[in-house]
PDB file of N, CA and C in Angstrom:
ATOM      1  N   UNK A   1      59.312 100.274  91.720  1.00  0.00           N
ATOM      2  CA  UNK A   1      59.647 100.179  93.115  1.00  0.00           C
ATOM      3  C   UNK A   1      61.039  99.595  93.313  1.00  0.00           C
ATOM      4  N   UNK A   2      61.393  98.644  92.370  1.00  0.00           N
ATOM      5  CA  UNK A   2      62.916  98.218  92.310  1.00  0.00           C
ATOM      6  C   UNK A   2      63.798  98.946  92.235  1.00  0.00           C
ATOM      7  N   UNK A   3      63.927  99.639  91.522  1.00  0.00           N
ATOM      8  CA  UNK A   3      64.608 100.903  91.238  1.00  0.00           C
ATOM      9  C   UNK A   3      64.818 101.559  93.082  1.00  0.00           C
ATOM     10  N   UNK A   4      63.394 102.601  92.949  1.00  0.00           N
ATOM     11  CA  UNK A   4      63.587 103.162  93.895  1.00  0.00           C
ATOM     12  C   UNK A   4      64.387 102.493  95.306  1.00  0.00           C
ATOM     13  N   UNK A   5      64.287 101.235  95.917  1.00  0.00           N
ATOM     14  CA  UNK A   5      64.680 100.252  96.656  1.00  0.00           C
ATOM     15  C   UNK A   5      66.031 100.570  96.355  1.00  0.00           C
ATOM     16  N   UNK A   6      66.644 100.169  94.898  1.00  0.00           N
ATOM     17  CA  UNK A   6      68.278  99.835  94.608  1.00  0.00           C
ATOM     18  C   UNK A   6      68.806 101.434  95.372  1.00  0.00           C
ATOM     19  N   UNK A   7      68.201 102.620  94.896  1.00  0.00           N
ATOM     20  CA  UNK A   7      68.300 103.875  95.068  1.00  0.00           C
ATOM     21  C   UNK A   7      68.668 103.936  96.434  1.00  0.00           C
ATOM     22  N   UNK A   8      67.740 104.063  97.234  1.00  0.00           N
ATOM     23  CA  UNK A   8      67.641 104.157  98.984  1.00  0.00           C
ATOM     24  C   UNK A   8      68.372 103.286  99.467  1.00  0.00           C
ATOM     25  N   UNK A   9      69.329 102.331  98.672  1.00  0.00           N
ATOM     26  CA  UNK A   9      69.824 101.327  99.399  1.00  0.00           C
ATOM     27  C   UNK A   9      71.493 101.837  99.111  1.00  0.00           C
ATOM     28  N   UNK A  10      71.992 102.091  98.232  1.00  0.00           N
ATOM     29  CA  UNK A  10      72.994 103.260  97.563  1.00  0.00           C
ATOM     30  C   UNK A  10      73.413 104.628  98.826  1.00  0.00           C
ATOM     31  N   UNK A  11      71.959 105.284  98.648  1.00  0.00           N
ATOM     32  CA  UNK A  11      72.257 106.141  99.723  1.00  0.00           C
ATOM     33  C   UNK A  11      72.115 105.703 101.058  1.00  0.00           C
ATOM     34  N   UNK A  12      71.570 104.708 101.418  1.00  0.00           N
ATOM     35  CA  UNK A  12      71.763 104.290 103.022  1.00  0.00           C
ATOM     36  C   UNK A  12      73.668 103.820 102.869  1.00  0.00           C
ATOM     37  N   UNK A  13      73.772 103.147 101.908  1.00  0.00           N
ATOM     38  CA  UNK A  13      75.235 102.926 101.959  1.00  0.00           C
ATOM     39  C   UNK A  13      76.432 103.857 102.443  1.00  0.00           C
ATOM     40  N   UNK A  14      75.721 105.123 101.762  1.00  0.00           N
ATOM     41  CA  UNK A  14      76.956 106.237 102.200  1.00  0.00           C
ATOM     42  C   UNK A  14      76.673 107.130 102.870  1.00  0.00           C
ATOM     43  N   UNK A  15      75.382 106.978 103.633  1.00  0.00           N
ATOM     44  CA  UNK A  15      75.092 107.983 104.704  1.00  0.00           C
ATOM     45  C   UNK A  15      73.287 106.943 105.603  1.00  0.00           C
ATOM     46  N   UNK A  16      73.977 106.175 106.214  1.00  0.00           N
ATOM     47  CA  UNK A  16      72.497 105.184 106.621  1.00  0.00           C
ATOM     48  C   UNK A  16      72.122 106.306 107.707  1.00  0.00           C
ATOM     49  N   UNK A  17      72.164 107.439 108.257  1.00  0.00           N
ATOM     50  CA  UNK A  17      71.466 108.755 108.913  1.00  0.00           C
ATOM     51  C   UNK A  17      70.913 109.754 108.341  1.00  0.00           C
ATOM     52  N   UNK A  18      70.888 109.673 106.925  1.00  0.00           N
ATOM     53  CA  UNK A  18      70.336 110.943 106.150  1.00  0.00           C
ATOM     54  C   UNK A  18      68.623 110.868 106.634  1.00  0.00           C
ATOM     55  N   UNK A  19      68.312 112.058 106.828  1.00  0.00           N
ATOM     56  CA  UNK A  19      66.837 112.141 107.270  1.00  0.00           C
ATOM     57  C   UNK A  19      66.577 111.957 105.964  1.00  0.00           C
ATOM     58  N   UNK A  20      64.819 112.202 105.726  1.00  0.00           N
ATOM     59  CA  UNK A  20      64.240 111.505 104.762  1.00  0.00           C
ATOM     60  C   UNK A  20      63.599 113.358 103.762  1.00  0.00           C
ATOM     61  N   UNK A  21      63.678 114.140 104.876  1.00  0.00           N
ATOM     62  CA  UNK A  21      63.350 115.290 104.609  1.00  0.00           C
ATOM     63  C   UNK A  21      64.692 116.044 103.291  1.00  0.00           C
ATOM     64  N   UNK A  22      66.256 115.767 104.331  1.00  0.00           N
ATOM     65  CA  UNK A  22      67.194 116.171 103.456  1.00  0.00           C
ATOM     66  C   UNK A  22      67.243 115.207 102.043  1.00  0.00           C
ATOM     67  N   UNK A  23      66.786 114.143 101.910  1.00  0.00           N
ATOM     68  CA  UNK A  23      66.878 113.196 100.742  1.00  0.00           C
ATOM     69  C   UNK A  23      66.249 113.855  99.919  1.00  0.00           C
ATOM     70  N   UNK A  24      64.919 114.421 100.490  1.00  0.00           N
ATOM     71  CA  UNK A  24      64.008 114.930  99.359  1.00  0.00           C
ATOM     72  C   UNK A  24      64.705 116.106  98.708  1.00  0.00           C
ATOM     73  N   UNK A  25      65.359 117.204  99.587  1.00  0.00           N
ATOM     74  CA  UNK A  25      65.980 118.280  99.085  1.00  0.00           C
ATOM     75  C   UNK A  25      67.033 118.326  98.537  1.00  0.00           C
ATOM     76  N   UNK A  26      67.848 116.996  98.420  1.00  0.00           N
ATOM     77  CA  UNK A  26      69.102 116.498  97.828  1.00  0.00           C
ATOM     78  C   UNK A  26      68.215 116.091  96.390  1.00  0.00           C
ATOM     79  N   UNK A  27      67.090 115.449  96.317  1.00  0.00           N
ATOM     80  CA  UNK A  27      66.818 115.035  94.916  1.00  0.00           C
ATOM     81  C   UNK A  27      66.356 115.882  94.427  1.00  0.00           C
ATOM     82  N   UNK A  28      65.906 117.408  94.788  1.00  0.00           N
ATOM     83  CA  UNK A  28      65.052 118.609  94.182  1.00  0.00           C
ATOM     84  C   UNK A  28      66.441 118.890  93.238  1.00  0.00           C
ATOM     85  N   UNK A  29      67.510 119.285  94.258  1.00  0.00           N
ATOM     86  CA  UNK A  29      68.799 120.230  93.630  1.00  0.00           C
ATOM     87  C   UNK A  29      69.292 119.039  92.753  1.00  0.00           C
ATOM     88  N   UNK A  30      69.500 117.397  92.602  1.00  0.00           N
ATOM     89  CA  UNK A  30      69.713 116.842  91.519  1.00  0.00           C
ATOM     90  C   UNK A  30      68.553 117.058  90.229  1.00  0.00           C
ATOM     91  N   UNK A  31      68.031 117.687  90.504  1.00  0.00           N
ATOM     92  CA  UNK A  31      66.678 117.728  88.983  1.00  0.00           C
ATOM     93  C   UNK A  31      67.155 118.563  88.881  1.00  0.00           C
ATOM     94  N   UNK A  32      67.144 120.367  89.377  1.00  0.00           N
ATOM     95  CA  UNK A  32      67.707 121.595  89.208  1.00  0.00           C
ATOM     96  C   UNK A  32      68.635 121.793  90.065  1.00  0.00           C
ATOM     97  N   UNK A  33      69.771 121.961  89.739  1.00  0.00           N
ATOM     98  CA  UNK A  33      70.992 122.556  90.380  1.00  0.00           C
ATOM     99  C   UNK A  33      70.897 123.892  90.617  1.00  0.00           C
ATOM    100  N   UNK A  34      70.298 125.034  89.650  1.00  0.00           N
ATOM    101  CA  UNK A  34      69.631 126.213  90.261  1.00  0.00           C
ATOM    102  C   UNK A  34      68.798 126.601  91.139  1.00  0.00           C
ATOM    103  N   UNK A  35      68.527 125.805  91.702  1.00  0.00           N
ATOM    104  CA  UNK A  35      66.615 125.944  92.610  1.00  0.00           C
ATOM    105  C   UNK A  35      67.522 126.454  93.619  1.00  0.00           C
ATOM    106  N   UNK A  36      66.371 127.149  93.976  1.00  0.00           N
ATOM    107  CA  UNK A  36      66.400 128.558  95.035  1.00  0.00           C
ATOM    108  C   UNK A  36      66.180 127.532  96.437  1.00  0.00           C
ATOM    109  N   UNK A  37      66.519 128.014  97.373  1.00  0.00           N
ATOM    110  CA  UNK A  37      66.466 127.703  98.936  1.00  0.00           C
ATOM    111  C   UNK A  37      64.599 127.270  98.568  1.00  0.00           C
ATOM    112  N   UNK A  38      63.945 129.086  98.633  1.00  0.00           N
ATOM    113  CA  UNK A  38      62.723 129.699  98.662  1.00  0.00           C
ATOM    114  C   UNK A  38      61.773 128.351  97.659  1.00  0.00           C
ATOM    115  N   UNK A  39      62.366 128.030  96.440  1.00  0.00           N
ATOM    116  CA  UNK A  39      61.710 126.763  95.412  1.00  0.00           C
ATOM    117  C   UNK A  39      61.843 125.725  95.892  1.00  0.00           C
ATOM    118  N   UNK A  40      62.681 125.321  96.790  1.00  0.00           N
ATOM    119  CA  UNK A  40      62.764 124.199  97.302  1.00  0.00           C
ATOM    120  C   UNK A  40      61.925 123.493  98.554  1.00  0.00           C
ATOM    121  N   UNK A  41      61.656 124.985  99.419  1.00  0.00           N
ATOM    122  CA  UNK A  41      60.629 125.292 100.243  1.00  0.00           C
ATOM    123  C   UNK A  41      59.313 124.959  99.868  1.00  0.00           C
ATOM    124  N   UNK A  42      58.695 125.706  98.737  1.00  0.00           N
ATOM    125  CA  UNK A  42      57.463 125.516  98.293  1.00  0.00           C
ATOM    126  C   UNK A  42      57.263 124.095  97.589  1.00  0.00           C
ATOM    127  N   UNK A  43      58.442 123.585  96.570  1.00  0.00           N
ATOM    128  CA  UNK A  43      57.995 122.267  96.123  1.00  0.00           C
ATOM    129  C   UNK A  43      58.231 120.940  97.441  1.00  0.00           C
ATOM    130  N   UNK A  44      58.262 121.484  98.140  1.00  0.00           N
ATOM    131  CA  UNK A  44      58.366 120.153  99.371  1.00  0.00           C
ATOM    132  C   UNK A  44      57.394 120.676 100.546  1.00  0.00           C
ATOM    133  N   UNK A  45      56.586 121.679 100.531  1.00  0.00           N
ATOM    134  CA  UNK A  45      56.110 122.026 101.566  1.00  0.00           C
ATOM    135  C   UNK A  45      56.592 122.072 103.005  1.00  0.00           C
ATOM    136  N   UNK A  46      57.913 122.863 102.690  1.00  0.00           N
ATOM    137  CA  UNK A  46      58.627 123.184 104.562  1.00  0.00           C
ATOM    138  C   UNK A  46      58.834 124.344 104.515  1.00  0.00           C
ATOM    139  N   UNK A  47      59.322 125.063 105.422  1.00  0.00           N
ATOM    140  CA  UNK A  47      59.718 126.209 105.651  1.00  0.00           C
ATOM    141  C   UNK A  47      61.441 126.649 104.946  1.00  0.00           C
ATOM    142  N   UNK A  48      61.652 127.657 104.855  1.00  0.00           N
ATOM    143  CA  UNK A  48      62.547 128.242 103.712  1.00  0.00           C
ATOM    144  C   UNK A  48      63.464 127.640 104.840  1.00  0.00           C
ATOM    145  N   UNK A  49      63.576 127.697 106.147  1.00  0.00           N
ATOM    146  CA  UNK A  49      64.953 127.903 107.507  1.00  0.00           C
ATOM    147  C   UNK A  49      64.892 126.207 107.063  1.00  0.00           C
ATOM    148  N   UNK A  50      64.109 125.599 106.867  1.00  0.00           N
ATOM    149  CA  UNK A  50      64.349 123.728 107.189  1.00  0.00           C
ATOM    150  C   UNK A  50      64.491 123.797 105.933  1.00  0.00           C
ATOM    151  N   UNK A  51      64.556 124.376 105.039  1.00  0.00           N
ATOM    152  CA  UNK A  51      64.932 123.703 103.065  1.00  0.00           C
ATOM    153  C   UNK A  51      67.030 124.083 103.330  1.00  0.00           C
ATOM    154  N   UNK A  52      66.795 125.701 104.378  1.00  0.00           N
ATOM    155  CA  UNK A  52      67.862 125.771 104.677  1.00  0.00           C
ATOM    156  C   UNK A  52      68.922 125.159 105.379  1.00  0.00           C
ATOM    157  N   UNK A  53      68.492 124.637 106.305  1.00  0.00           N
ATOM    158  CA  UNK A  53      69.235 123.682 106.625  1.00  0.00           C
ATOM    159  C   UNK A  53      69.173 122.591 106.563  1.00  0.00           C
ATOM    160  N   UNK A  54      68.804 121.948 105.234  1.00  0.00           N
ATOM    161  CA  UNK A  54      68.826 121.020 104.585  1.00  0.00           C
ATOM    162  C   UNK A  54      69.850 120.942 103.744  1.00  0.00           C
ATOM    163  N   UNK A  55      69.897 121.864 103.110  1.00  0.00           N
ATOM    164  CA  UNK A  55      70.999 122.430 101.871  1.00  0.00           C
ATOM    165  C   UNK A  55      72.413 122.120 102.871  1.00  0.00           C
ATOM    166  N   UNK A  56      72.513 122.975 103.951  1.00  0.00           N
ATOM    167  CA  UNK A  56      73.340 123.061 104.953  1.00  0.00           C
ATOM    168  C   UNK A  56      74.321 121.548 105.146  1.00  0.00           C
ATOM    169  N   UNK A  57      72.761 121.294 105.477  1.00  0.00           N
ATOM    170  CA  UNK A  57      73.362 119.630 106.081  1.00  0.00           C
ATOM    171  C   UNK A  57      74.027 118.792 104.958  1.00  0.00           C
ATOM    172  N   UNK A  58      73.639 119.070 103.515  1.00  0.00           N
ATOM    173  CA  UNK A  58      74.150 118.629 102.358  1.00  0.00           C
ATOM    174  C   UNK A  58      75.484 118.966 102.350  1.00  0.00           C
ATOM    175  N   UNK A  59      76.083 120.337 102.074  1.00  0.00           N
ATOM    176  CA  UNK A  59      77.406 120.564 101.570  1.00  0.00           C
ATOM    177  C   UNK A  59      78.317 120.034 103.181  1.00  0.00           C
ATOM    178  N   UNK A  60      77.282 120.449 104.380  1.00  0.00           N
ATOM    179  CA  UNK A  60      78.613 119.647 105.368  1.00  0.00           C
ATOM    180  C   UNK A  60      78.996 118.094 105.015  1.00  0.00           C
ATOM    181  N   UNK A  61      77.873 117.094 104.601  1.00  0.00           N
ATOM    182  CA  UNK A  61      78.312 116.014 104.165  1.00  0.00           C
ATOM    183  C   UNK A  61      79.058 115.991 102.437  1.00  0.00           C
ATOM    184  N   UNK A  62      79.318 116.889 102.294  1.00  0.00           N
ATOM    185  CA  UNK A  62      80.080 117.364 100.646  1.00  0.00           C
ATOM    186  C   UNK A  62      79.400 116.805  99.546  1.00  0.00           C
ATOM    187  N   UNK A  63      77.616 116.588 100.232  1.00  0.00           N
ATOM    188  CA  UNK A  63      76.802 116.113  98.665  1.00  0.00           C
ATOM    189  C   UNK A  63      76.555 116.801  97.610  1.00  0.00           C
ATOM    190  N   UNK A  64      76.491 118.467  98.204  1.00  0.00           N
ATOM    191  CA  UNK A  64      76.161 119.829  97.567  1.00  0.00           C
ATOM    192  C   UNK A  64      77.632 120.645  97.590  1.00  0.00           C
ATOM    193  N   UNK A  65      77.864 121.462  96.720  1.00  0.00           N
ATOM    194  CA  UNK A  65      78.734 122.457  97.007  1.00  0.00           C
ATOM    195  C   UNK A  65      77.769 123.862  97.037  1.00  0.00           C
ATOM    196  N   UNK A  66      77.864 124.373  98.033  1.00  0.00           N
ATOM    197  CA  UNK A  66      77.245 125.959  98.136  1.00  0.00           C
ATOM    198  C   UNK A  66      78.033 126.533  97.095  1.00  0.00           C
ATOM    199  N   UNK A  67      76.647 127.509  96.570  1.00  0.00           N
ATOM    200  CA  UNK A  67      77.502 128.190  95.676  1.00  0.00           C
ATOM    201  C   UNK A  67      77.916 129.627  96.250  1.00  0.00           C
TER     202      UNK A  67
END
């Protein structure tokens, strides 16, 4: 739990507005940098348009680069 704490406290540092939804889809694409919109959808249980603009909301804050 320490860990995780130091973690969330890192990213509140450089973005204390990140929803909790895009965090999750920011840590999918840090495990696989390949994962599909569609994989990202199913391993988080949302819809492909909200994994999508998740991704979205990532490269506008320059966490992701679209490929």
């Amino acid at each position: 739990m320490k860990l995780l704490s130091e973690a969330l406290r890192e990213i509140r540092d450089i973005d204390a507005t990140m929803p909790i939804q895009v965090l999750a889809i920011f840590l999918e694409i840090a495990r696989n940098e390949r994962i599909t919109i569609k994989e990202i959808a199913e391993k988080l249980g949302i819809s492909e348009s909200a994994a999508s603009r998740g991704v979205s909301d990532l490269s506008t804050w320059s966490w992701v680069k679209p490929r």
